[in-house]
Protein backbone atom coordinates (compact mmCIF):
# COMPACT_ATOMS: atom_id res chain seq x y z
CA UNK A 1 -42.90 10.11 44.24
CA UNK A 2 -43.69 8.16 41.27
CA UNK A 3 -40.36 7.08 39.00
CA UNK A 4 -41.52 7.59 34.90
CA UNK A 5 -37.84 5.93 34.42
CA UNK A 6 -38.36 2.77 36.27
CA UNK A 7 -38.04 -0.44 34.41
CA UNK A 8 -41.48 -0.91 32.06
CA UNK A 9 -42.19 -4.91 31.73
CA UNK A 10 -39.74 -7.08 30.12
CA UNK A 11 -37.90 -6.58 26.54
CA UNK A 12 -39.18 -8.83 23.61
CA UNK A 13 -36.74 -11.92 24.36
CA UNK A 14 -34.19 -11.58 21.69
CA UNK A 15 -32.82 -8.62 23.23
CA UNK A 16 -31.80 -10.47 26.05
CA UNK A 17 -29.08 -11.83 23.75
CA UNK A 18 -26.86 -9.46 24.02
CA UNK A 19 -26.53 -9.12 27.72
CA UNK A 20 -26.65 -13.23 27.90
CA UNK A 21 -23.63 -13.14 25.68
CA UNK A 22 -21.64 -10.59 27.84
CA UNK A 23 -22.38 -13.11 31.24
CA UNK A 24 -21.49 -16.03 29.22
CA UNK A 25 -18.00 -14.70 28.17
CA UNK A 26 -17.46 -13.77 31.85
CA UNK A 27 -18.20 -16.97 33.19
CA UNK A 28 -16.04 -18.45 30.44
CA UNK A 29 -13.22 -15.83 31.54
CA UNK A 30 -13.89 -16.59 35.34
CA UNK A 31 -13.41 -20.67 34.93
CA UNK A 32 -10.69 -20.44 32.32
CA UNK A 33 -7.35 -21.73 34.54
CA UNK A 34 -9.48 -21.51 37.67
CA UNK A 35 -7.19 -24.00 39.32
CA UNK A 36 -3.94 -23.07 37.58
CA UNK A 37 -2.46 -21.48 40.82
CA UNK A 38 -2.22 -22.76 43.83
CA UNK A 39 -3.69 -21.46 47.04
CA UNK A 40 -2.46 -18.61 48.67
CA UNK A 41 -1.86 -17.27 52.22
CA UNK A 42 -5.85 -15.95 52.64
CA UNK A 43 -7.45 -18.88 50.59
CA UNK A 44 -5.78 -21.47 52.66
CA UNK A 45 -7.27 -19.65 55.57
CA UNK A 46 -10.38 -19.84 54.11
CA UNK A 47 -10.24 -23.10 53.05
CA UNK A 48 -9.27 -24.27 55.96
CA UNK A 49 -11.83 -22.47 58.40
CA UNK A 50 -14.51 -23.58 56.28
CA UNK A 51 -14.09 -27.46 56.27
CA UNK A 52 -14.71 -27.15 60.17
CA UNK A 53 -17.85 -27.33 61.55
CA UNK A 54 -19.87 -24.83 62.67
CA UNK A 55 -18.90 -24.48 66.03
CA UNK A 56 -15.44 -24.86 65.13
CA UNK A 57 -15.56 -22.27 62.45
CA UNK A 58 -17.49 -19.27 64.54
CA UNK A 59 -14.63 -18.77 67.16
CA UNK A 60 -11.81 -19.30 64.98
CA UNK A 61 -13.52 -16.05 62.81
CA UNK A 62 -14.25 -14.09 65.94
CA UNK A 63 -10.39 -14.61 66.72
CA UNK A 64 -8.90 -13.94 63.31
CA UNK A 65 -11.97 -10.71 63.06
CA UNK A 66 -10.53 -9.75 59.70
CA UNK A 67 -13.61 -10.15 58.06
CA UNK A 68 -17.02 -11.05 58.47
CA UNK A 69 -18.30 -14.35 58.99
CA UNK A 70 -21.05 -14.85 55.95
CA UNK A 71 -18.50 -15.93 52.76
CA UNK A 72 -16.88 -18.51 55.73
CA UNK A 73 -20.57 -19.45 56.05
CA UNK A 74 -21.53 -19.82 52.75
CA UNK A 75 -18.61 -21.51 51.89
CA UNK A 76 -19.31 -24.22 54.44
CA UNK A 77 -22.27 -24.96 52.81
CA UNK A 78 -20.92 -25.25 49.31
CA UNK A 79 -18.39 -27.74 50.11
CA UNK A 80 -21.25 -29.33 51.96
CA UNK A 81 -23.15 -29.60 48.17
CA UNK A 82 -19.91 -29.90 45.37
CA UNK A 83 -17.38 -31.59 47.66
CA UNK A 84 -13.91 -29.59 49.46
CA UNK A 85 -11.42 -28.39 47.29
CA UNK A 86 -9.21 -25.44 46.11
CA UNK A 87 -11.19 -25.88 42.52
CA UNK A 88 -14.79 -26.39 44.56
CA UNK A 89 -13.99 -23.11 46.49
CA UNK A 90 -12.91 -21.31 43.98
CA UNK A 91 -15.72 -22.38 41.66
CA UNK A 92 -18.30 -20.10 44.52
CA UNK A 93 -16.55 -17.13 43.58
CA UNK A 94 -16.91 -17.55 39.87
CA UNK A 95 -20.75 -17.77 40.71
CA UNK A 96 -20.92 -14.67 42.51
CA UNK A 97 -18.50 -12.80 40.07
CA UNK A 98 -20.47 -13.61 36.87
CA UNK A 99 -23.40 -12.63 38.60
CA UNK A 100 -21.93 -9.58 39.33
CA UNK A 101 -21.72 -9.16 35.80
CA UNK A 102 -25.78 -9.00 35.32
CA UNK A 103 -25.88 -7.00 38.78
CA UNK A 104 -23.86 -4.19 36.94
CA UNK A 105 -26.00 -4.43 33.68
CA UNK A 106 -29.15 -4.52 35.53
CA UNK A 107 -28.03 -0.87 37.31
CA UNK A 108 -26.75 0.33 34.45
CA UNK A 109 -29.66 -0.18 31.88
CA UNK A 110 -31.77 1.63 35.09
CA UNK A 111 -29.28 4.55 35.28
CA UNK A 112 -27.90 5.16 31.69
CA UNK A 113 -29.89 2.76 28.92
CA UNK A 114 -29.24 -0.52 27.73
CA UNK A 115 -26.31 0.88 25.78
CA UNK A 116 -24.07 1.91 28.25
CA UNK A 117 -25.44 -0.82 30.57
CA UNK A 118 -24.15 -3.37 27.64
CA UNK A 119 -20.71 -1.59 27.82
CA UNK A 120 -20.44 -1.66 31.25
CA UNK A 121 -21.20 -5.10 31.95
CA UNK A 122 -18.56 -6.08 29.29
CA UNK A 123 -15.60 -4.16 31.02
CA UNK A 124 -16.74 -5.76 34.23
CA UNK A 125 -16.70 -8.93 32.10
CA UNK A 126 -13.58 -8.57 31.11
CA UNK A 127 -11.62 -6.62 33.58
CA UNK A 128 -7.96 -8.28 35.42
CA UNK A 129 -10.05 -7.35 38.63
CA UNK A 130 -12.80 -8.81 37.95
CA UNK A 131 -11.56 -12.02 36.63
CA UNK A 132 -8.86 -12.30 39.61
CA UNK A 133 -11.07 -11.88 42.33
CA UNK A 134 -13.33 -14.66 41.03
CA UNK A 135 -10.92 -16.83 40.79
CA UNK A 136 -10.35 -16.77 44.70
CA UNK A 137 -12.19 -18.17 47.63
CA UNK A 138 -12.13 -15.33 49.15
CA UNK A 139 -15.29 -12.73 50.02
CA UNK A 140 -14.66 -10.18 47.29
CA UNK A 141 -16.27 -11.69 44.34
CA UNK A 142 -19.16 -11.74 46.74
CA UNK A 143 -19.12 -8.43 47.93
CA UNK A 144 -18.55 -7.24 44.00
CA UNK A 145 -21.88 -8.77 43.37
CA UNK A 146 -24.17 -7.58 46.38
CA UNK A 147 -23.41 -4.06 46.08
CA UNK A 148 -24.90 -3.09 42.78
CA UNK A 149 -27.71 -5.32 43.82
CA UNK A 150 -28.04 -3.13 46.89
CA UNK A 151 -27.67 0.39 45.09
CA UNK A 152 -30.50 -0.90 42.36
CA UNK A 153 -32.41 -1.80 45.39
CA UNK A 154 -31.94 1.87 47.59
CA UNK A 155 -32.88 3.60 43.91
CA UNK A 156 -35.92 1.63 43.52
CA UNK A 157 -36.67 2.49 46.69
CA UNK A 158 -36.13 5.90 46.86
CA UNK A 159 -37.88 6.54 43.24
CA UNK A 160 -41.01 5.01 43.86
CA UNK A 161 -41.88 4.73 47.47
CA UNK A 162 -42.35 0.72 46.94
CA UNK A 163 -42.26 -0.94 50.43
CA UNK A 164 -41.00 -4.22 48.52
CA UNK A 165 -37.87 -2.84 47.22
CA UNK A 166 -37.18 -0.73 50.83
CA UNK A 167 -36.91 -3.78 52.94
CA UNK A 168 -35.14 -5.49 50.11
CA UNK A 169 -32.43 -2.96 50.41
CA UNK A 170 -32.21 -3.04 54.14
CA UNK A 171 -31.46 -6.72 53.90
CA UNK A 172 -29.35 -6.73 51.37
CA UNK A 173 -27.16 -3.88 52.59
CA UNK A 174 -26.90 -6.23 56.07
CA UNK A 175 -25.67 -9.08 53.76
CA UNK A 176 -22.93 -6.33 52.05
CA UNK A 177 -21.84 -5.54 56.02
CA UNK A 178 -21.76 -9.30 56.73
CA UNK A 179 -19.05 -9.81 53.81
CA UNK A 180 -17.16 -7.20 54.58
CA UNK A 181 -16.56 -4.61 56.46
CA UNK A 182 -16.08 -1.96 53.56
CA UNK A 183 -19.64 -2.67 52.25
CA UNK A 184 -20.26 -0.14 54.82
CA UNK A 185 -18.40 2.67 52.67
CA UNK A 186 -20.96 1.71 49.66
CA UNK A 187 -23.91 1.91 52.20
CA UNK A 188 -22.36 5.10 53.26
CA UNK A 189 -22.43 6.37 49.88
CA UNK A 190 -26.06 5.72 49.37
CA UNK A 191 -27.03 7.41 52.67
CA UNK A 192 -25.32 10.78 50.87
CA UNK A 193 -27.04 10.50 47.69
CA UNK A 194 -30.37 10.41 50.02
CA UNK A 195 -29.78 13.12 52.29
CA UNK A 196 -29.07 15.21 49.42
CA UNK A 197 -31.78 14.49 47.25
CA UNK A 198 -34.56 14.40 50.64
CA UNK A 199 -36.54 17.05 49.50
CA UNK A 200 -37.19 14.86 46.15
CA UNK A 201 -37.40 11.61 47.27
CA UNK A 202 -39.04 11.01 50.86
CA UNK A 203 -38.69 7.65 52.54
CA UNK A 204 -40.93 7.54 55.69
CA UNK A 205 -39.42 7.72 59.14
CA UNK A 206 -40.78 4.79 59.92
CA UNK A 207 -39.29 2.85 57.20
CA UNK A 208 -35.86 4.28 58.37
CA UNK A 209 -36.41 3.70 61.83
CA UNK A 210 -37.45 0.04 60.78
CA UNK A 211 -34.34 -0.36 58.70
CA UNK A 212 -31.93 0.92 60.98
CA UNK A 213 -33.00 -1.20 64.17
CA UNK A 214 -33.35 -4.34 61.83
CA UNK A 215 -29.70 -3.94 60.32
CA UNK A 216 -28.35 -3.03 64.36
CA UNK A 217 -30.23 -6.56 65.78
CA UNK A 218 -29.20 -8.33 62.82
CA UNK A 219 -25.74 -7.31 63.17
CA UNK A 220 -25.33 -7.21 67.01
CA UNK A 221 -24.76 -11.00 67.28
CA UNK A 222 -21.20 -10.44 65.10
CA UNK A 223 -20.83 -6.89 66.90
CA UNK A 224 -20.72 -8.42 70.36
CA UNK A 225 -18.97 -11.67 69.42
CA UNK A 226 -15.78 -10.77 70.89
CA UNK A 227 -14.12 -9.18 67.67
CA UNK A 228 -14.22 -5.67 69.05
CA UNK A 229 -12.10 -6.94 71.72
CA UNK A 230 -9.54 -8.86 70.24
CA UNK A 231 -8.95 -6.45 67.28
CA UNK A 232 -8.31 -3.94 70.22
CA UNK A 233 -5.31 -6.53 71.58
CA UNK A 234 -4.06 -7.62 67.78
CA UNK A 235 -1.04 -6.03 65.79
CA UNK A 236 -3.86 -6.43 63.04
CA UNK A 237 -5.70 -3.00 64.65
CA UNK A 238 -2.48 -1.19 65.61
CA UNK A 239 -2.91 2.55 64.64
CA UNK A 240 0.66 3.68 63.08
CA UNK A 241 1.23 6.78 60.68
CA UNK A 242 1.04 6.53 57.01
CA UNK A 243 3.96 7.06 56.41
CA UNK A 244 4.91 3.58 58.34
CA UNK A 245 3.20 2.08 55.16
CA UNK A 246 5.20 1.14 52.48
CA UNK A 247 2.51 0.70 49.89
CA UNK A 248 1.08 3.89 50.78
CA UNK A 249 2.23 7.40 48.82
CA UNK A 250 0.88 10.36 47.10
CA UNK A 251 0.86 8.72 44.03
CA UNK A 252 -1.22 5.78 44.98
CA UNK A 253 -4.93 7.30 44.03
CA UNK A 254 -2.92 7.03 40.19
CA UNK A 255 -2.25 3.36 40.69
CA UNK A 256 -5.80 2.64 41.92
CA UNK A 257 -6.97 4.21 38.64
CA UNK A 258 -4.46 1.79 36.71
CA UNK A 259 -5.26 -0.71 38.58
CA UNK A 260 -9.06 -0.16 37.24
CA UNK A 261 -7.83 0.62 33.78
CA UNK A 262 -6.35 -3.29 33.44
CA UNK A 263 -2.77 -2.03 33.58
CA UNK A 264 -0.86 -4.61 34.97
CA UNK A 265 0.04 -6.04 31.99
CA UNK A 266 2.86 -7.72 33.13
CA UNK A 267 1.30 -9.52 35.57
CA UNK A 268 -0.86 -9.14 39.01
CA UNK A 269 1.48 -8.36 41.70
CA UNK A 270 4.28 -5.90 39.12
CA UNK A 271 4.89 -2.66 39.13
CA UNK A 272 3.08 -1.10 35.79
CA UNK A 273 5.07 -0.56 32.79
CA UNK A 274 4.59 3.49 32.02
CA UNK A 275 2.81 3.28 29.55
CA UNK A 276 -0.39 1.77 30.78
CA UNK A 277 -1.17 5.29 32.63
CA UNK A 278 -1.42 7.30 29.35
CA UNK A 279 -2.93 4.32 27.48
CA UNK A 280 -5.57 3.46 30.22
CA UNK A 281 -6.15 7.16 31.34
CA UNK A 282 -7.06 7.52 27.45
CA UNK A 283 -9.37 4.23 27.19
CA UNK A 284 -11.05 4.86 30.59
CA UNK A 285 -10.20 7.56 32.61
CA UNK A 286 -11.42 9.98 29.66
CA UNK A 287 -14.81 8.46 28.61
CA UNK A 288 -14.90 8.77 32.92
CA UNK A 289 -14.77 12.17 32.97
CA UNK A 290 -16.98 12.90 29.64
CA UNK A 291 -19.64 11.14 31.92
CA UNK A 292 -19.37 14.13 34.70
CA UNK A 293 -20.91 16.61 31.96
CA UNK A 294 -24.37 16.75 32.93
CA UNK A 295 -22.84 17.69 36.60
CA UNK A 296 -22.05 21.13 34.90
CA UNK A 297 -25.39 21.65 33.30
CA UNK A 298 -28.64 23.04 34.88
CA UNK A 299 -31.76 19.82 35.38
CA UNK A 300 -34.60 20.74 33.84
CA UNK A 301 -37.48 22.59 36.53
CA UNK A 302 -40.38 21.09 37.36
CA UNK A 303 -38.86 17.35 36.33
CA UNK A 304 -40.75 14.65 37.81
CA UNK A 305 -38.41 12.54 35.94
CA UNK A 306 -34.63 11.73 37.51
CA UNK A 307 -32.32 13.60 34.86
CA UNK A 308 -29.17 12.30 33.75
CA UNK A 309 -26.90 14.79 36.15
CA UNK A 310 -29.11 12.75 39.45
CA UNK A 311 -28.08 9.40 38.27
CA UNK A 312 -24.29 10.57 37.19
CA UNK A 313 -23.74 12.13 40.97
CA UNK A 314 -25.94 9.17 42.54
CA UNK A 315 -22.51 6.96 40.30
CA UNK A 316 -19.68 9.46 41.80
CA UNK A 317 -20.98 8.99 45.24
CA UNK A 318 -20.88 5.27 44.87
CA UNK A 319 -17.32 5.15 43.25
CA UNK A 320 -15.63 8.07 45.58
CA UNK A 321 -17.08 7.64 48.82
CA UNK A 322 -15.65 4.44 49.50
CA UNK A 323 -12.65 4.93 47.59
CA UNK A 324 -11.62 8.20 49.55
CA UNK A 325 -12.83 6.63 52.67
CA UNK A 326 -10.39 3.27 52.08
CA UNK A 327 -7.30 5.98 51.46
CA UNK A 328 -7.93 8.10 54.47
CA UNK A 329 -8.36 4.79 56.85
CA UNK A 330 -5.26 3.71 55.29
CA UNK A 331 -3.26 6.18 56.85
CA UNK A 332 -4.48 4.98 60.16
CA UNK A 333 -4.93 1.12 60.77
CA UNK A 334 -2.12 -0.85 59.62
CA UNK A 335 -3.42 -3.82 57.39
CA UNK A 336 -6.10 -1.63 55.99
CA UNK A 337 -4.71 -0.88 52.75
CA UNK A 338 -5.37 -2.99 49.26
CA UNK A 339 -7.39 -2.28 46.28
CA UNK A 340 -9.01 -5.52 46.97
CA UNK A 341 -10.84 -4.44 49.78
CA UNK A 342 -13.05 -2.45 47.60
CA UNK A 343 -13.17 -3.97 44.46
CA UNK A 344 -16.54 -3.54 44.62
CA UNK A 345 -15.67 0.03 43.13
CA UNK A 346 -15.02 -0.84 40.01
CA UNK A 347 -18.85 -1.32 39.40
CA UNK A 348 -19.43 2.01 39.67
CA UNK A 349 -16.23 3.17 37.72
CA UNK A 350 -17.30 1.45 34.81
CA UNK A 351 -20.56 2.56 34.39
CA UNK A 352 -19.09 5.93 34.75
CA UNK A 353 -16.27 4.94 31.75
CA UNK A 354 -19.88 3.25 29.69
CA UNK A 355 -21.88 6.47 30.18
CA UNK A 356 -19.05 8.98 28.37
CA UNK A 357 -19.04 6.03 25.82
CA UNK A 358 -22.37 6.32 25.14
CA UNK A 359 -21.70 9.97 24.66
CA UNK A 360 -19.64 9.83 22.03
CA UNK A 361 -21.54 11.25 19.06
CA UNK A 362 -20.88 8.72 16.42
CA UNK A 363 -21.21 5.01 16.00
CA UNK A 364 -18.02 4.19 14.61
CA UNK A 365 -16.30 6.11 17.42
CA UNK A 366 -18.21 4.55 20.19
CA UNK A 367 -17.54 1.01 18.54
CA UNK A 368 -13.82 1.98 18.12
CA UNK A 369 -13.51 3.10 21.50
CA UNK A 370 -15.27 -0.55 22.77
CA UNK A 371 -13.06 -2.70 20.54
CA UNK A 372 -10.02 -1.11 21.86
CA UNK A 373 -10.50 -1.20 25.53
CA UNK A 374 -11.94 -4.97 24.98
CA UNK A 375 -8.61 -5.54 23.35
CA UNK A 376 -6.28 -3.90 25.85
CA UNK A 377 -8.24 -5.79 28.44
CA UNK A 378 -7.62 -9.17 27.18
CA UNK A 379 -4.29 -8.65 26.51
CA UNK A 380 -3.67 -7.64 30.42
CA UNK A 381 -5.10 -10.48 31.04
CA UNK A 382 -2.52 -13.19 29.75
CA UNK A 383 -0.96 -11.81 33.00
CA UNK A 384 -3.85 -13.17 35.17
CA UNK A 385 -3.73 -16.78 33.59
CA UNK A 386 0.16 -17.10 32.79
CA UNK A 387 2.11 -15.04 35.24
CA UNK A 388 2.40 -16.68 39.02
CA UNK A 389 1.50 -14.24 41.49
CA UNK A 390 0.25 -16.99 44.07
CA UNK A 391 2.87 -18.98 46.61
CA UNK A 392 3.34 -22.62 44.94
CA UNK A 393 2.00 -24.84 48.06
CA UNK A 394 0.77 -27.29 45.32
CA UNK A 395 4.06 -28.10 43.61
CA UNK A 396 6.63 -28.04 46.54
CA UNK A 397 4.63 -30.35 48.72
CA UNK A 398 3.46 -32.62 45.94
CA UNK A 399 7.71 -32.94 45.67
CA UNK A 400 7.63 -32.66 49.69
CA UNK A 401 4.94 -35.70 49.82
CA UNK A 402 7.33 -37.66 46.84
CA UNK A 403 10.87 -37.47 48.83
CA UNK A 404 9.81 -37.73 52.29
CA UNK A 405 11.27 -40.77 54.75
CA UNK A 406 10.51 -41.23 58.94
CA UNK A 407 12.63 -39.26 60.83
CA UNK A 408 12.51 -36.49 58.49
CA UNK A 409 12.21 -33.45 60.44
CA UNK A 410 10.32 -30.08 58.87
CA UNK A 411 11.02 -26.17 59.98
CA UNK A 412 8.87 -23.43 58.39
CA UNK A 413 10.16 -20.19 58.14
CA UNK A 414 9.10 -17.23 58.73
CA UNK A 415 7.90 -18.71 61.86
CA UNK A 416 4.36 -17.03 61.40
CA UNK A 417 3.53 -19.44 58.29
CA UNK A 418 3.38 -22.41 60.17
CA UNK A 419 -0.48 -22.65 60.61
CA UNK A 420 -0.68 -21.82 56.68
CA UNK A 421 2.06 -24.38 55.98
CA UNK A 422 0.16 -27.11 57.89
CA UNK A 423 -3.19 -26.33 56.33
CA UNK A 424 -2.17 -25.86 53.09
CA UNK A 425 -0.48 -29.60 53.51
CA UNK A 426 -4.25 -30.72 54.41
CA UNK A 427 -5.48 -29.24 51.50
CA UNK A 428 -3.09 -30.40 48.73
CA UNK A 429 -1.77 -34.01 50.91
CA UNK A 430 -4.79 -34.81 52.68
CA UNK A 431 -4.03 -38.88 52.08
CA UNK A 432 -0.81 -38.40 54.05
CA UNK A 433 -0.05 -38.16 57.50
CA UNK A 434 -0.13 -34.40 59.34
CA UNK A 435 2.83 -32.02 58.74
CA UNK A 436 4.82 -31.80 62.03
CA UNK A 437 6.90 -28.79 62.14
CA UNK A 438 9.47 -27.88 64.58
CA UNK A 439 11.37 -25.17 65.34
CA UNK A 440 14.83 -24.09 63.80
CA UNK A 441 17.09 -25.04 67.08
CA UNK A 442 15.38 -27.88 67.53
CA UNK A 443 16.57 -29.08 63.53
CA UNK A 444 19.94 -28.18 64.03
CA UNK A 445 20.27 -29.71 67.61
CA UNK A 446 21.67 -33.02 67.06
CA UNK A 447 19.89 -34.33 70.23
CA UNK A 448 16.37 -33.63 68.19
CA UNK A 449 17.52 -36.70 66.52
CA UNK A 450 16.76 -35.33 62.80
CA UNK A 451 17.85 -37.88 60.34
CA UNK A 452 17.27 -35.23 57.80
CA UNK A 453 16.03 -31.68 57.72
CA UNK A 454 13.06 -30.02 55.50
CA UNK A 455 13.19 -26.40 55.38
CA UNK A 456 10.10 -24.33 53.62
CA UNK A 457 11.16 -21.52 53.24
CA UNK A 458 7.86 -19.19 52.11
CA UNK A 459 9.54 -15.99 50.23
CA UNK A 460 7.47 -13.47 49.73
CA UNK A 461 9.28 -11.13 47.48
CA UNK A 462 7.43 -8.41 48.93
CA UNK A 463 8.95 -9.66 52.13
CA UNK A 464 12.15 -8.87 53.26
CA UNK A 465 11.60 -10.29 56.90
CA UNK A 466 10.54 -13.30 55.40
CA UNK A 467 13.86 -13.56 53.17
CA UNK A 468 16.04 -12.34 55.95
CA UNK A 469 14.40 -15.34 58.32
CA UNK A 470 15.12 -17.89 55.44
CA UNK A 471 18.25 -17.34 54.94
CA UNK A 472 18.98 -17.37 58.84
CA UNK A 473 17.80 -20.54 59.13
CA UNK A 474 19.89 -21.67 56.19
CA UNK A 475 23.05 -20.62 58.02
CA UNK A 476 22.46 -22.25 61.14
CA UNK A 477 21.30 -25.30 59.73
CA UNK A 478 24.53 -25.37 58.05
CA UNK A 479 26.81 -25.40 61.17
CA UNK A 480 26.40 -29.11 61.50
CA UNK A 481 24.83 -29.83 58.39
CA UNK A 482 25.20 -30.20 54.43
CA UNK A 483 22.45 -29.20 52.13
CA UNK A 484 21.88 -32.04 49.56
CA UNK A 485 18.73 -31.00 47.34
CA UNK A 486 17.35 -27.48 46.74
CA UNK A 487 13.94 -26.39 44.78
CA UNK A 488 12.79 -23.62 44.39
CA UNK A 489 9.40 -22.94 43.25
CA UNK A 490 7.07 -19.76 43.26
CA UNK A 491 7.70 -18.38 46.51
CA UNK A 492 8.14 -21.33 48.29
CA UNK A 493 11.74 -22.92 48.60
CA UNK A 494 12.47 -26.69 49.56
CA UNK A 495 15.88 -27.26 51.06
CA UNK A 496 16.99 -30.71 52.38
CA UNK A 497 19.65 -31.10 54.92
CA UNK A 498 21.58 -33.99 56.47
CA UNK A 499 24.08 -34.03 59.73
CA UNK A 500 27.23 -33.84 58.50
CA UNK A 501 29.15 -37.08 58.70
CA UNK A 502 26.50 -39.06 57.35
């Protein structure tokens, strides 16, 4: 069926300013301190994969089967062009996250007007979220970016029958699959919104039949890698009850919503002071709900034209679905909790917050109402560029890499960060020779023949094991030998021993 409400040609230029102005400041707020932390656990893993070759890379991602293999892959290719580096990897996600930013405005101006569409891409613009996740070389900056693409895609469509946009859908919802797993969730979503709305919008069968066996042949090569198999035979895929999860409660659907509202003020990885749930339930949460109006109120018969209620349920089923789908397979699959996994949501959730904006009757309200959640945002973020929350491989082995002699010996604990340890030497020390690490008995044994002992000690605080190993190791190091330098830097301690006697 015809769409009246699809995009008529292009706006005299000058309006364009407006929207270029939003993606400018979120580039600006996307490179600002892009290198200021160091690497962390999942970047150096990233990093690290994506330096190999190809044939290297493709079985170590098959093994590790966390995610899907086309960030890894597109991040080969980018050092490839700009050179390897924590700065260089970083710098892909700032791409894909400030192109995000037009993504949003481009399906909001579709759905709502260029009003809300303006608002919306300015939250996104400015949102902790937003920001942090471009800042890392990880897939969810990426993912953030294809699925509004995707949705504006499936509604073009849907609306007007357009081959062109169909097949553009179908490929770009493979690409959302191929980042991550949870794209499928926002797919999902859009499958809903479809079967609900069939008797309005028909897509023919053959165009689904075409879509669905292109996205299964496409996919089948990763399917039948071997990552079905070795998630089966991995802690990673363990099923365990949710109440085994320590970050899972009946209070965290509240913290998701803070966690959209910008309220951790006091810095990434904090618990939020109380009263960012009133303030940000106010700011967002509100204008949120204001937008779910038109769900109460009757569509007018006869409409060829896709009222304001279709497009506010067609946003719900985008923002819920793979939000209540993330919480439910939390409390099965250990590892599968983390609001970063579908970031992607907050596209959705603020063009919900920008539509009851744009309800507000008056213009001084609706400007009030911007300037304030524009200046609560960029106060929460101070905590994004000045508050650590990443482990501080860069400064301990740059002192490592200043102080260290032959016949230095070097123990990692917890055990499990050795690979990480090692890589994230490569990355930051990539002049010096490799980082041998041996175990803890081996240090202490005097036979090892250890003229001095390195410990790293990698201290998560949200790790107790971690802090419990450390200081293990500290104690039996200290049978036969005396600690003579200590530093401590963001999660990462440096302790140096020598044999006693000496």
């Amino acid at each position: 069926m015809p769409d009246s409400r699809v995009p008529k040609p292009g706006p005299p230029r000058a309006w364009w300013a407006l929207p270029s102005a939003i993606v400018t400041l979120g580039l600006a707020l996307r490179l600002y301190h892009l290198n200021y932390e160091s690497v962390w656990f999942d970047e150096i893993f990233s990093l690290s994969v994506s330096r190999q070759t190809i044939g290297e890379m493709y079985p170590a991602l098959v093994k590790d089967f966390v995610h899907p293999p086309l960030h890894y892959f597109l991040l080969h290719f980018w050092f490839k062009l700009v050179g390897f580096g924590p700065y260089q990897g970083r710098l892909l996600s700032v791409v894909f996250g400030t192109l995000a930013i037009a993504a949003t405005y481009l399906l909001g101006e579709y759905l709502f007007g260029r009003r809300a569409a303006s608002v919306a891409a300015l939250l996104l613009a400015v949102s902790q979220l937003g920001v942090m996740y471009s800042q890392e070389a990880r897939p969810y900056a990426l993912l953030l970016f294809l699925v509004p693409c995707c949705s504006y895609l499936f509604l073009l469509a849907l609306r007007t029958g357009r081959a062109g946009p169909w097949w553009g859908f179908v490929c770009t919802a493979i690409l959302v699959v191929y980042t991550h797993y949870y794209g499928a969730f926002a797919i999902a979503a859009l499958l809903v919104f479809a079967a609900l709305y069939h008797k309005r919008y028909r897509i023919p069968v053959s165009r689904w039949i075409g879509g669905v066996a292109l996205a299964l042949a496409l996919y089948l090569p990763w399917l039948s890698s071997g990552i079905i198999d070795e998630w089966l035979h991995s802690h990673k895929g363990f099923m365990v009850p949710s109440t085994d999860l320590p970050n899972l409660r009946w209070w965290t659907f509240l913290t998701y919503f803070n966690t959209f509202n910008n309220g951790r003020t006091l810095g990434l990885l904090t618990s939020f002071p109380w009263w960012t749930f009133p303030l940000g339930g106010v700011l967002f949460s509100m204008p949120a709900l204001l937008a779910l109006g038109p769900l109460v109120q009757e569509s007018p018969d006869g409409s060829s034209e896709p009222s304001l209620r279709e497009n506010v349920w067609f946003v719900v089923f985008l923002f819920l679905i793979p939000l209540a789908a993330a919480l439910a397979l939390a409390g099965m699959i250990s590892q599968a909790y983390g609001v970063r996994l579908i970031v992607f949501v907050i596209v959705p959730y603020y063009l919900l917050v920008a539509c009851g904006i744009s309800r507000l009757g008056h213009v001084a309200l609706r400007a009030t109402v911007v300037a304030v959640c524009l200046g609560y945002s960029v106060y929460a973020l101070r905590a994004n560029y000045f508050v650590p929350y990443k482990e501080d491989y860069r400064g301990a082995y740059a002192y490592l890499a200043q102080g260290h002699q032959t016949g230095d010996c070097l123990v990692v604990m917890p055990r499990y960060e050795e690979r990480q340890a090692r890589w994230a030497w490569a990355i930051y020390e990539d002049s010096q020779p490799s980082l041998a690490t041996i175990s803890i008995d081996r240090a202490a044994s005097r036979d090892e023949g250890c003229s001095r002992v390195w410990l790293i000690s990698v201290v998560h605080q949200l790790t107790p094991f971690a802090i419990q190993q450390s200081k293990a190791a500290r104690q039996i190091l200290e049978r036969d030998h005396v600690r003579t330098d200590a530093r401590h830097y963001f999660w990462i301690d440096l302790d140096l021993y020598v044999p006693k006697g000496r």
